[in-house]
C-alpha atoms as a PDB file:
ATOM      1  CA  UNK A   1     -13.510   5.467  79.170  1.00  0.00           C
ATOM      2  CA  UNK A   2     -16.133   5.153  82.385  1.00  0.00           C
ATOM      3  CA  UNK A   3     -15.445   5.975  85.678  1.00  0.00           C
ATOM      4  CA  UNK A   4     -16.759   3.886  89.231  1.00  0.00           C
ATOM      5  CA  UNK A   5     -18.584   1.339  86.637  1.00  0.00           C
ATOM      6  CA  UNK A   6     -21.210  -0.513  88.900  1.00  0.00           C
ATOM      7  CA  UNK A   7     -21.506  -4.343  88.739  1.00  0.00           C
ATOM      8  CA  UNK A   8     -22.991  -6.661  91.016  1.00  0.00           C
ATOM      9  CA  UNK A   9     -20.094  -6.900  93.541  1.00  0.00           C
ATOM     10  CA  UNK A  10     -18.820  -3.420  93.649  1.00  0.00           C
ATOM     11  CA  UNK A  11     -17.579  -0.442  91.400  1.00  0.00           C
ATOM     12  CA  UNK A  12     -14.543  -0.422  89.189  1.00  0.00           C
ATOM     13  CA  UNK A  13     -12.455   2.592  89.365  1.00  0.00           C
ATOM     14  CA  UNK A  14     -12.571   2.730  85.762  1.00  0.00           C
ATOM     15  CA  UNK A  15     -12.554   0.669  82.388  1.00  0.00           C
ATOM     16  CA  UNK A  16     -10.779   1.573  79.068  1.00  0.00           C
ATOM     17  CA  UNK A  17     -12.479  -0.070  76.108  1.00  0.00           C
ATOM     18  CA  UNK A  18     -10.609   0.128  72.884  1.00  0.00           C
ATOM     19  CA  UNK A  19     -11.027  -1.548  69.590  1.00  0.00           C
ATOM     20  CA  UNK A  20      -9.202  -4.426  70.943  1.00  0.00           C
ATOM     21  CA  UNK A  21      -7.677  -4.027  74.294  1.00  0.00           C
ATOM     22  CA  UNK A  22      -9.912  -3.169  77.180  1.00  0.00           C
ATOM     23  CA  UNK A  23      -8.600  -2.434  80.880  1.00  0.00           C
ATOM     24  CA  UNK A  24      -9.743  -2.459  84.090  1.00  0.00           C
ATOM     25  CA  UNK A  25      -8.406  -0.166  86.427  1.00  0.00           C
ATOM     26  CA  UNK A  26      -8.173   0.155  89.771  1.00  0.00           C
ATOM     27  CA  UNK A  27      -6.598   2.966  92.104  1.00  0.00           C
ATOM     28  CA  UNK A  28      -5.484   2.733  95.343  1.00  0.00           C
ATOM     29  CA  UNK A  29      -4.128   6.004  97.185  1.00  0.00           C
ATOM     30  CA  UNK A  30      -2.412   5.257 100.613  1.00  0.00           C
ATOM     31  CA  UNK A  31      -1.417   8.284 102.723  1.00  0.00           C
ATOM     32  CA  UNK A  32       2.316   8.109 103.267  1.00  0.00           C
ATOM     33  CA  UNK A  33       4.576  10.362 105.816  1.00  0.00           C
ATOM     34  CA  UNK A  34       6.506  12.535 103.828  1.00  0.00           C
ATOM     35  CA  UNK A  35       9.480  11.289 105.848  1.00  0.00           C
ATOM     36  CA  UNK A  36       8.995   7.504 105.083  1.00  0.00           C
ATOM     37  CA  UNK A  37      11.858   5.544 104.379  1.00  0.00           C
ATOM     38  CA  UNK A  38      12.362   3.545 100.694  1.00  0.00           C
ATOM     39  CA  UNK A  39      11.819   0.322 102.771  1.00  0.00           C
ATOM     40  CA  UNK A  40       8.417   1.403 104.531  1.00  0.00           C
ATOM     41  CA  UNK A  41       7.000   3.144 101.156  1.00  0.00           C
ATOM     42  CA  UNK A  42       7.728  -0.155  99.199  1.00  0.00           C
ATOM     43  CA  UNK A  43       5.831  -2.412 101.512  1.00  0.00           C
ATOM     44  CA  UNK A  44       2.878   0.111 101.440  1.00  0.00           C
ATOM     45  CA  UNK A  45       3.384   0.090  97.682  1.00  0.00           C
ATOM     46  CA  UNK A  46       3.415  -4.295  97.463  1.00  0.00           C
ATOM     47  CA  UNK A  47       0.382  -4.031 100.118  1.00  0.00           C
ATOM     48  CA  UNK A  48      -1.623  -1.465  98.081  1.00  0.00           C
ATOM     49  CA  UNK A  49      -0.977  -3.275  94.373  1.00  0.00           C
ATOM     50  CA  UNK A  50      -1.917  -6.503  96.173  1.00  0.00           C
ATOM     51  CA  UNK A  51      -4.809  -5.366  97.018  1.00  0.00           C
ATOM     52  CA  UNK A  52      -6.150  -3.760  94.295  1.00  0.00           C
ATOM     53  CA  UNK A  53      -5.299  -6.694  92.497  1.00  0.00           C
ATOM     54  CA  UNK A  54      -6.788  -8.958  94.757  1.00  0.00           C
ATOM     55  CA  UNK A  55     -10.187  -6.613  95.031  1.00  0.00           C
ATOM     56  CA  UNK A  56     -10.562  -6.430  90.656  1.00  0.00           C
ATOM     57  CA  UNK A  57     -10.172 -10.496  90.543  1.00  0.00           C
ATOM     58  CA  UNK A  58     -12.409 -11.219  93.714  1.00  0.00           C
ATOM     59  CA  UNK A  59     -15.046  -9.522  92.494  1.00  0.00           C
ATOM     60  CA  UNK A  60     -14.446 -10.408  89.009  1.00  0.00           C
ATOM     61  CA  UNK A  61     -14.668  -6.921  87.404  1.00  0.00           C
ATOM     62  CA  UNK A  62     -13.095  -8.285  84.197  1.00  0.00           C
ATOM     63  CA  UNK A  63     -15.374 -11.122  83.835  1.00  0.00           C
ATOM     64  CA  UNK A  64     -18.158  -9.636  81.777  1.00  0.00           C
ATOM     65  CA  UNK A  65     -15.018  -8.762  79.004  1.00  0.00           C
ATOM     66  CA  UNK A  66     -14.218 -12.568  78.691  1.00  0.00           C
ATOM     67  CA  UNK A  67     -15.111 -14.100  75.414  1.00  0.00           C
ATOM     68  CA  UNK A  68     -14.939 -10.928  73.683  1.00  0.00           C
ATOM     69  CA  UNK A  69     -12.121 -11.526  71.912  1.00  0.00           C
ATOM     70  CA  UNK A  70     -10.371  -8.763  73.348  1.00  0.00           C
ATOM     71  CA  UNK A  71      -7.143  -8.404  75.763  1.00  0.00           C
ATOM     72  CA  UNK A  72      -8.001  -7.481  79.033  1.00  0.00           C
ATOM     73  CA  UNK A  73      -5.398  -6.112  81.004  1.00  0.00           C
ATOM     74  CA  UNK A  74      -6.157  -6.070  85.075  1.00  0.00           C
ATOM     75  CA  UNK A  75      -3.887  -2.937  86.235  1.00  0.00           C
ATOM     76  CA  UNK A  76      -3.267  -1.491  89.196  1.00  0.00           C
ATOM     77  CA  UNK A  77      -1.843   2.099  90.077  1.00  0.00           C
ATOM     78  CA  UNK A  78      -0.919   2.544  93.767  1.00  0.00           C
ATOM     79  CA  UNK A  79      -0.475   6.629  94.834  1.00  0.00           C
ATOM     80  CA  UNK A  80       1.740   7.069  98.560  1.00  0.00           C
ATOM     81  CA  UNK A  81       0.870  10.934  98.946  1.00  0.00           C
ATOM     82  CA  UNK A  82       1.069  12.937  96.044  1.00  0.00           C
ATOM     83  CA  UNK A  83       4.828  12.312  94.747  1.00  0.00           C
ATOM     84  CA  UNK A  84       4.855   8.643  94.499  1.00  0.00           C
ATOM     85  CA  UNK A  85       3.210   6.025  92.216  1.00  0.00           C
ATOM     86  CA  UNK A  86       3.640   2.547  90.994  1.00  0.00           C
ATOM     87  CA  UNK A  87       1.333   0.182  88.546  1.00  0.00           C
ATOM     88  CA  UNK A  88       1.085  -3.091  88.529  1.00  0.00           C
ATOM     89  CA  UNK A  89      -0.302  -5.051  85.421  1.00  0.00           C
ATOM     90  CA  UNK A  90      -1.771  -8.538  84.301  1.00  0.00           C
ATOM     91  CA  UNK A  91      -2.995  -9.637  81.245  1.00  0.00           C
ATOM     92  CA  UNK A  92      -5.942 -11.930  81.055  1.00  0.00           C
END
């Protein structure tokens, strides 16, 4: 496992490289008030996956994993505070 992996368009949180899988990770931490109803922490949720999705295939972290013969899984984990969390996954 490595940890803010440069490439030429930004830094990946972190990649995973097994025999045959590898991931690319991204994290996304969004401060939250503790009082914040289900409603407001799941659109903060949607809007932090989203982008963390959007941010690994824009700047095509995965890319230099293609061919490899491996599964590459994109994933996302989205943190509101310090209690909640939520992942979000797609395979390549």
């Amino acid at each position: 496992m490595d940890a803010e992996v440069s490439t030429d368009k930004g830094r990946v949180d972190a990649i995973l490289e097994l025999s045959d899988k590898i991931y690319v990770m991204e994290f996304k931490y969004v401060d939250c008030e503790p009082d914040a109803s289900a409603e407001d922490k799941q659109k903060l949720f949607e809007n932090a996956l989203q982008e963390g999705m959007g941010q690994i295939k824009e700047r095509g972290y995965h890319e230099k994993y293609l061919g490899g013969g491996n599964t590459i899984y994109l994933v996302v984990f989205a943190f509101l505070g310090r209690d909640d969390i939520e992942m979000e996954m797609y395979i390549v």
